[in-house]
N, C-alpha and C. Protein backbone atom coordinates (compact mmCIF):
# COMPACT_ATOMS: atom_id res chain seq x y z
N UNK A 1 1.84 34.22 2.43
CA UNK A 1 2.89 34.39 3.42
C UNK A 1 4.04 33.48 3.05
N UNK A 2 5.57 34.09 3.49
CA UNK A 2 6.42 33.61 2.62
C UNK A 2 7.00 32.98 4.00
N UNK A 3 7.40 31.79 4.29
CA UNK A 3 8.31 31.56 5.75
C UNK A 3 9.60 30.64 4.82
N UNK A 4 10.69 31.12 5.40
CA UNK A 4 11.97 30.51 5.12
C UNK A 4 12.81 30.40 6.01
N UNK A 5 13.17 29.05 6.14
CA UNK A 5 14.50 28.69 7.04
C UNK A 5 15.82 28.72 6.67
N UNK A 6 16.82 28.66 6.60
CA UNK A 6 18.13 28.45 5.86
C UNK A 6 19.07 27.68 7.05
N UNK A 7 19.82 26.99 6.73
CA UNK A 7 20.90 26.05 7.65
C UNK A 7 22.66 26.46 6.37
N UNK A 8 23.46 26.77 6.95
CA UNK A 8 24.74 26.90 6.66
C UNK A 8 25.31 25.90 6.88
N UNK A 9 26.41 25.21 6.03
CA UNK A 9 27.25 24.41 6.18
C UNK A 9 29.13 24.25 5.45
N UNK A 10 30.02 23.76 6.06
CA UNK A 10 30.55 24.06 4.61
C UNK A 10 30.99 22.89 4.10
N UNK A 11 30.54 22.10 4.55
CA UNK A 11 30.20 19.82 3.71
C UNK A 11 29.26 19.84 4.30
N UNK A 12 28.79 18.95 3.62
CA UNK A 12 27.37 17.98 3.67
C UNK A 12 27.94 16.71 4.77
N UNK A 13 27.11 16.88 5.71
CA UNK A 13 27.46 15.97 7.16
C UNK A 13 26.07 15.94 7.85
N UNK A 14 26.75 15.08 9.22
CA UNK A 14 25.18 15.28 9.93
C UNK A 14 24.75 16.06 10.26
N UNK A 15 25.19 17.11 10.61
CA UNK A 15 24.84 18.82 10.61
C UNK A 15 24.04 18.76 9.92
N UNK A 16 23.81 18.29 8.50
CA UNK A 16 22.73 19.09 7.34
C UNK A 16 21.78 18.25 7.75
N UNK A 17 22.05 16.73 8.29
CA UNK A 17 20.97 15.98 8.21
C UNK A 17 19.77 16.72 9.51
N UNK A 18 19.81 17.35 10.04
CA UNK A 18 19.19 17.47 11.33
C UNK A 18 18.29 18.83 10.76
N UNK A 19 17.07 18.25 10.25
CA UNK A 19 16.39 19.36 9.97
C UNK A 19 16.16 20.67 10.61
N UNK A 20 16.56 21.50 9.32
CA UNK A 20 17.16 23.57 9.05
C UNK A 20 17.02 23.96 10.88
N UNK A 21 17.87 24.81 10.69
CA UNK A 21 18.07 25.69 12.09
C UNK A 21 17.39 26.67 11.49
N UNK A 22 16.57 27.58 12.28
CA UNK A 22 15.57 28.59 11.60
C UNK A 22 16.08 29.77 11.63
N UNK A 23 16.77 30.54 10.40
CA UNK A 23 17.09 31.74 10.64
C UNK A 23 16.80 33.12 10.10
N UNK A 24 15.58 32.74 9.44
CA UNK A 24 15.17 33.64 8.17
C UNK A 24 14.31 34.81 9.12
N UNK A 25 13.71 34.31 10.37
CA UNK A 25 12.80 35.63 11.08
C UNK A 25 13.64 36.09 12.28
N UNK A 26 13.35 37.97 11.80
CA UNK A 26 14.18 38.62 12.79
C UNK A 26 13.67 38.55 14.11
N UNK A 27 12.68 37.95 14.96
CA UNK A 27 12.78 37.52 16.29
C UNK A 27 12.95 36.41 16.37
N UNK A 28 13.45 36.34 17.61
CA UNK A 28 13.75 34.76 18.32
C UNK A 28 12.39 34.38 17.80
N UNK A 29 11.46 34.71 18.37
CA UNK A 29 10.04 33.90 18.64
C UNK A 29 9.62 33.52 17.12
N UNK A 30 10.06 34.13 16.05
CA UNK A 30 9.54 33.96 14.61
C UNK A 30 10.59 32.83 14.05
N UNK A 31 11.69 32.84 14.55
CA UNK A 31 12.85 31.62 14.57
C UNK A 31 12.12 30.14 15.50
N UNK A 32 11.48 30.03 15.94
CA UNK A 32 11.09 28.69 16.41
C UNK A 32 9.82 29.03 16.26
N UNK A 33 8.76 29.51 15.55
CA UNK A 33 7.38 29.28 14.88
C UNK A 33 8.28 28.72 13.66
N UNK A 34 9.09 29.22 12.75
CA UNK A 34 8.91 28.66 11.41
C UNK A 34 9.57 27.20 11.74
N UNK A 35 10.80 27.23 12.65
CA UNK A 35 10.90 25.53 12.83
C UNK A 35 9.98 24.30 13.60
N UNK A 36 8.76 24.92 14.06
CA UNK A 36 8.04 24.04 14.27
C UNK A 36 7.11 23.68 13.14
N UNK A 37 7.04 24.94 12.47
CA UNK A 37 6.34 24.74 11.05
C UNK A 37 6.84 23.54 10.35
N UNK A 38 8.19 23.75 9.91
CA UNK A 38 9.09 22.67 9.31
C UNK A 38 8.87 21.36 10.08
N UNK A 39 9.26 21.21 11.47
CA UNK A 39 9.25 20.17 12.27
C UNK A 39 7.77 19.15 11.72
N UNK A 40 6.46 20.50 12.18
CA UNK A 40 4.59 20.11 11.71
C UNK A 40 4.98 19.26 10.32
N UNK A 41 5.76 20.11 9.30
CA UNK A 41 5.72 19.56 7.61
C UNK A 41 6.25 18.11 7.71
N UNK A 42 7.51 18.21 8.28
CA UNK A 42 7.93 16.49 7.87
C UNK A 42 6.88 15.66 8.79
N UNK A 43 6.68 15.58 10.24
CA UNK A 43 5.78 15.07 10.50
C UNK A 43 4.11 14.66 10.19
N UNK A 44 4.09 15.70 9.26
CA UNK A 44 2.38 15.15 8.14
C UNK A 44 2.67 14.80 6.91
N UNK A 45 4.12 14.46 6.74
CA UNK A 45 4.31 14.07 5.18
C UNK A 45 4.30 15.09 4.41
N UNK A 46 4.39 16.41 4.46
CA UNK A 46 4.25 17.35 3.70
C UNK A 46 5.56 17.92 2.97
N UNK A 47 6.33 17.37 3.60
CA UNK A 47 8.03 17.14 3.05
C UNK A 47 8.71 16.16 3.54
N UNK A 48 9.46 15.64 2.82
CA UNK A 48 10.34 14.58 2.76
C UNK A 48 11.76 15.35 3.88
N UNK A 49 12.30 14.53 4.36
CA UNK A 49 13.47 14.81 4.92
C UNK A 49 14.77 14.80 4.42
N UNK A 50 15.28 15.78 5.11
CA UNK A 50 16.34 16.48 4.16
C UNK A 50 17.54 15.60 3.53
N UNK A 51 17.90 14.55 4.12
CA UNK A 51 18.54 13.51 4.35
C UNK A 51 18.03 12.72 3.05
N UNK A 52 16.53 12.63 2.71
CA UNK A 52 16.31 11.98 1.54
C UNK A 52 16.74 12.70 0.44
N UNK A 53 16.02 13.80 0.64
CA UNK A 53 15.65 14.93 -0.60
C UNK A 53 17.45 14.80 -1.32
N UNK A 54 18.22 15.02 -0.06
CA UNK A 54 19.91 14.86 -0.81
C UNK A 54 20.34 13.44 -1.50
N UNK A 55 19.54 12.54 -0.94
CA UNK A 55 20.34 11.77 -1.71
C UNK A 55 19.69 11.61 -2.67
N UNK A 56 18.23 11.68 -2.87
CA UNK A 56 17.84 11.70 -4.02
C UNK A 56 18.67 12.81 -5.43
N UNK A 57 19.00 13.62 -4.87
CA UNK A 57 19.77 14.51 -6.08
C UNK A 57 21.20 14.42 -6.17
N UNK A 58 21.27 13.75 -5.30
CA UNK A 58 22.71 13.52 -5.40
C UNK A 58 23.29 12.32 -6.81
N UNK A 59 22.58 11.76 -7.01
CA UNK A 59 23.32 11.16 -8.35
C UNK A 59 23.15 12.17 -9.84
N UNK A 60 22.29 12.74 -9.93
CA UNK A 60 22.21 14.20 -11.24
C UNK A 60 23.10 15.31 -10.59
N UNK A 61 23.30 15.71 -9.54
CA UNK A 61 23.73 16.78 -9.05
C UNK A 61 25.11 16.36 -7.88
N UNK A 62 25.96 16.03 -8.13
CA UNK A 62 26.62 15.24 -7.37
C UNK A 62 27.78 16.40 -7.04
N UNK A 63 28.45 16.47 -5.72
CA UNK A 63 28.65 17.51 -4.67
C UNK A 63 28.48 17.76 -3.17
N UNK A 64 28.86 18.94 -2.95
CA UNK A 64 28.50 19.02 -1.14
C UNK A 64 27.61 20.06 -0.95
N UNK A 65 26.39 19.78 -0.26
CA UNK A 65 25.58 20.68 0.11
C UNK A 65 26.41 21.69 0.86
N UNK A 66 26.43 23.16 0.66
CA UNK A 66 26.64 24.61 0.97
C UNK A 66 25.51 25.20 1.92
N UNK A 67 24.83 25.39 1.40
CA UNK A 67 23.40 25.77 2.30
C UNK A 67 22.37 25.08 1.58
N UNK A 68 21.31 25.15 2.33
CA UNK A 68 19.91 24.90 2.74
C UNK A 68 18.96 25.36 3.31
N UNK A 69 17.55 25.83 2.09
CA UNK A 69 16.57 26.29 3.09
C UNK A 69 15.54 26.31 2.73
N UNK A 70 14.24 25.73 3.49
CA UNK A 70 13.51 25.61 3.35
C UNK A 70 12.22 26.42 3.34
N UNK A 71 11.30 26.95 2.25
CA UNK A 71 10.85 28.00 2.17
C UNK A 71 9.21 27.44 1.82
N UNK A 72 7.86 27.88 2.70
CA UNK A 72 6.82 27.88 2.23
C UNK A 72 6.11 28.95 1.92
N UNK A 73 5.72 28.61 0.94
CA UNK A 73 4.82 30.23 0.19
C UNK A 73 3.70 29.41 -0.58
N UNK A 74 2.82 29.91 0.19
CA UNK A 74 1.31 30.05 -0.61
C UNK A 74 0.60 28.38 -0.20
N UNK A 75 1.31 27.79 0.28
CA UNK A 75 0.76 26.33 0.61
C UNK A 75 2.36 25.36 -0.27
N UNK A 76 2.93 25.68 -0.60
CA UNK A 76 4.41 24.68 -1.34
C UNK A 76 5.20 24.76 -0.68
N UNK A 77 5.93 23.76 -0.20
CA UNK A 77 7.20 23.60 0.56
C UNK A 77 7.98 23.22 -0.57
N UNK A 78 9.35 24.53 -0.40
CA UNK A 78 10.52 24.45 -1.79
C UNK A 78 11.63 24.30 -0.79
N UNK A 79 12.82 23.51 -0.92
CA UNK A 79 14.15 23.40 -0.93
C UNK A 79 14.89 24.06 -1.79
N UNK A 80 15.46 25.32 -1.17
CA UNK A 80 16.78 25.52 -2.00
C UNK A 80 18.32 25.24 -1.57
N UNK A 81 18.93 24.43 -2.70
CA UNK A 81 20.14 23.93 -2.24
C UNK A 81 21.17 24.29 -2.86
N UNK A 82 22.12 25.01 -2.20
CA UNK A 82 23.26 25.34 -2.77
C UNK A 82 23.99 24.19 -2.97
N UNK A 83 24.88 23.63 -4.00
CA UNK A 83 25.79 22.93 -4.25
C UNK A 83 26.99 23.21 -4.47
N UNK A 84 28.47 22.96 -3.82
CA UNK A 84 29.73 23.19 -4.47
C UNK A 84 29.82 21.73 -5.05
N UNK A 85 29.93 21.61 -6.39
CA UNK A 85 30.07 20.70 -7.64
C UNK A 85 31.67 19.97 -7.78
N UNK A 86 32.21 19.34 -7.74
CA UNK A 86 33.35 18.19 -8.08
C UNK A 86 33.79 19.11 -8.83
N UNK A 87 33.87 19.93 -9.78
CA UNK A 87 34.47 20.82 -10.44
C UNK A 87 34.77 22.26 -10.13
N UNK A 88 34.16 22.59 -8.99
CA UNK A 88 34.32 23.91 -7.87
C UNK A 88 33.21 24.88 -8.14
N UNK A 89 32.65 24.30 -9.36
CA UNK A 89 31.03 25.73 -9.59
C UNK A 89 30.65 25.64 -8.19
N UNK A 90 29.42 26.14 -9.04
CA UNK A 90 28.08 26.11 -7.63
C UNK A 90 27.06 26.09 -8.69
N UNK A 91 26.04 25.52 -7.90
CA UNK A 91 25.09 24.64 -8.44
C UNK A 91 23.55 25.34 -7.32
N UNK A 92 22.49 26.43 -7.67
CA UNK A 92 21.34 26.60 -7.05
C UNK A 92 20.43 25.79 -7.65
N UNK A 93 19.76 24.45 -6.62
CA UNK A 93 18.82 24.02 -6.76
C UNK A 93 17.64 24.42 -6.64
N UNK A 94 16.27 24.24 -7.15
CA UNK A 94 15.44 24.78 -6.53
C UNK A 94 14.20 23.17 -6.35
N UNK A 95 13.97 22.83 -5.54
CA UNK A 95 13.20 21.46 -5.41
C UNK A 95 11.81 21.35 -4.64
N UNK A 96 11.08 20.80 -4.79
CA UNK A 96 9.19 20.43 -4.49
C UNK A 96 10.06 19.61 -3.07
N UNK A 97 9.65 20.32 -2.29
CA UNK A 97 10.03 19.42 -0.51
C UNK A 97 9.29 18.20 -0.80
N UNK A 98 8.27 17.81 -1.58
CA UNK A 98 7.52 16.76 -1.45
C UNK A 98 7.68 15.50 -1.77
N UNK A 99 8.80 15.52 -2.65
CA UNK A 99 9.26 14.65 -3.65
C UNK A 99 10.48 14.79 -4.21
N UNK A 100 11.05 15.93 -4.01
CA UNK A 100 12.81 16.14 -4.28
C UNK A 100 12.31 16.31 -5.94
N UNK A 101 11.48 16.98 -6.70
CA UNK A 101 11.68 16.72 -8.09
C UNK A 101 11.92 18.54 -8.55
N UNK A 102 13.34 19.05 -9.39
CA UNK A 102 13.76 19.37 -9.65
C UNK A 102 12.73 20.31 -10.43
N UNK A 103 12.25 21.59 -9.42
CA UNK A 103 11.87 22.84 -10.24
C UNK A 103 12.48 23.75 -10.96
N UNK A 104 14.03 24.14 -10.77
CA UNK A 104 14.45 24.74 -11.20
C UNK A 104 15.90 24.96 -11.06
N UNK A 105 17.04 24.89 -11.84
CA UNK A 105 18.43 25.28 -11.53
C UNK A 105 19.53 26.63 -12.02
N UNK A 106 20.12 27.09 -11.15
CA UNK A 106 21.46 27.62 -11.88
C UNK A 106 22.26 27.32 -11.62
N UNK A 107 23.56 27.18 -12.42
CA UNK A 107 24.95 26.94 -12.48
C UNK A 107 25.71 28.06 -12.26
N UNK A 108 26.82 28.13 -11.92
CA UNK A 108 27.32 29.01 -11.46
C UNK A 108 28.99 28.61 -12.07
N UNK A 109 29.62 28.46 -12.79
CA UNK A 109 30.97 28.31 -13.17
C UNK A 109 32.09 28.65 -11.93
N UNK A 110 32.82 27.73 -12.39
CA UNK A 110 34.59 28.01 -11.73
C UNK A 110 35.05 29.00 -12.28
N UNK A 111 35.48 30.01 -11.50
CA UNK A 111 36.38 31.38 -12.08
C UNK A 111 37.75 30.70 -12.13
């Protein structure tokens, strides 16, 4: 089972810090199961908070968080983070909620 949250932003502020607004399930009621899910995860240590996870990438990946969302599948909590980059790309992170360590990226160039 795949559950994903996503939070919109357009800077990285306290807005982002306030762990994901749940918007990935089409009922209300599936919108606050997956954020208590999230809420359950940081509270057993099962992810780090979002607030860390950024600053931890923020010195390799340096920028303003775009979106955010947090996705569990199969037992892994993944962060994906959009980045707009000091140079205007965009930057898709893909990160282990557990530890902020860098599963996977694309770049995205300035047109």
């Amino acid at each position: 089972m795949t559950r994903r949250m996503s939070r919109h932003a357009p800077f990285a502020g306290p807005a982002l810090l306030i762990l994901l607004a749940a918007l990935a399930g089409p009922a209300l009621g599936d919108d606050r199961r997956d954020h208590e899910l999230a809420r359950e995860a940081l509270a057993s240590g099962q992810i780090l908070p979002l607030r860390t996870v950024l600053e931890r990438i923020r010195k390799d990946h340096p920028g303003e968080a775009l979106e955010v969302e947090l996705e569990e599948k199969s037992g892994r909590w993944v962060y994906k983070v959009k980045m707009l980059r000091p140079d205007g790309g965009v930057s898709k992170l893909r990160l282990d909620a557990r530890d902020a360590s860098l599963l996977g990226s694309h770049k995205k160039e300035n047109d």
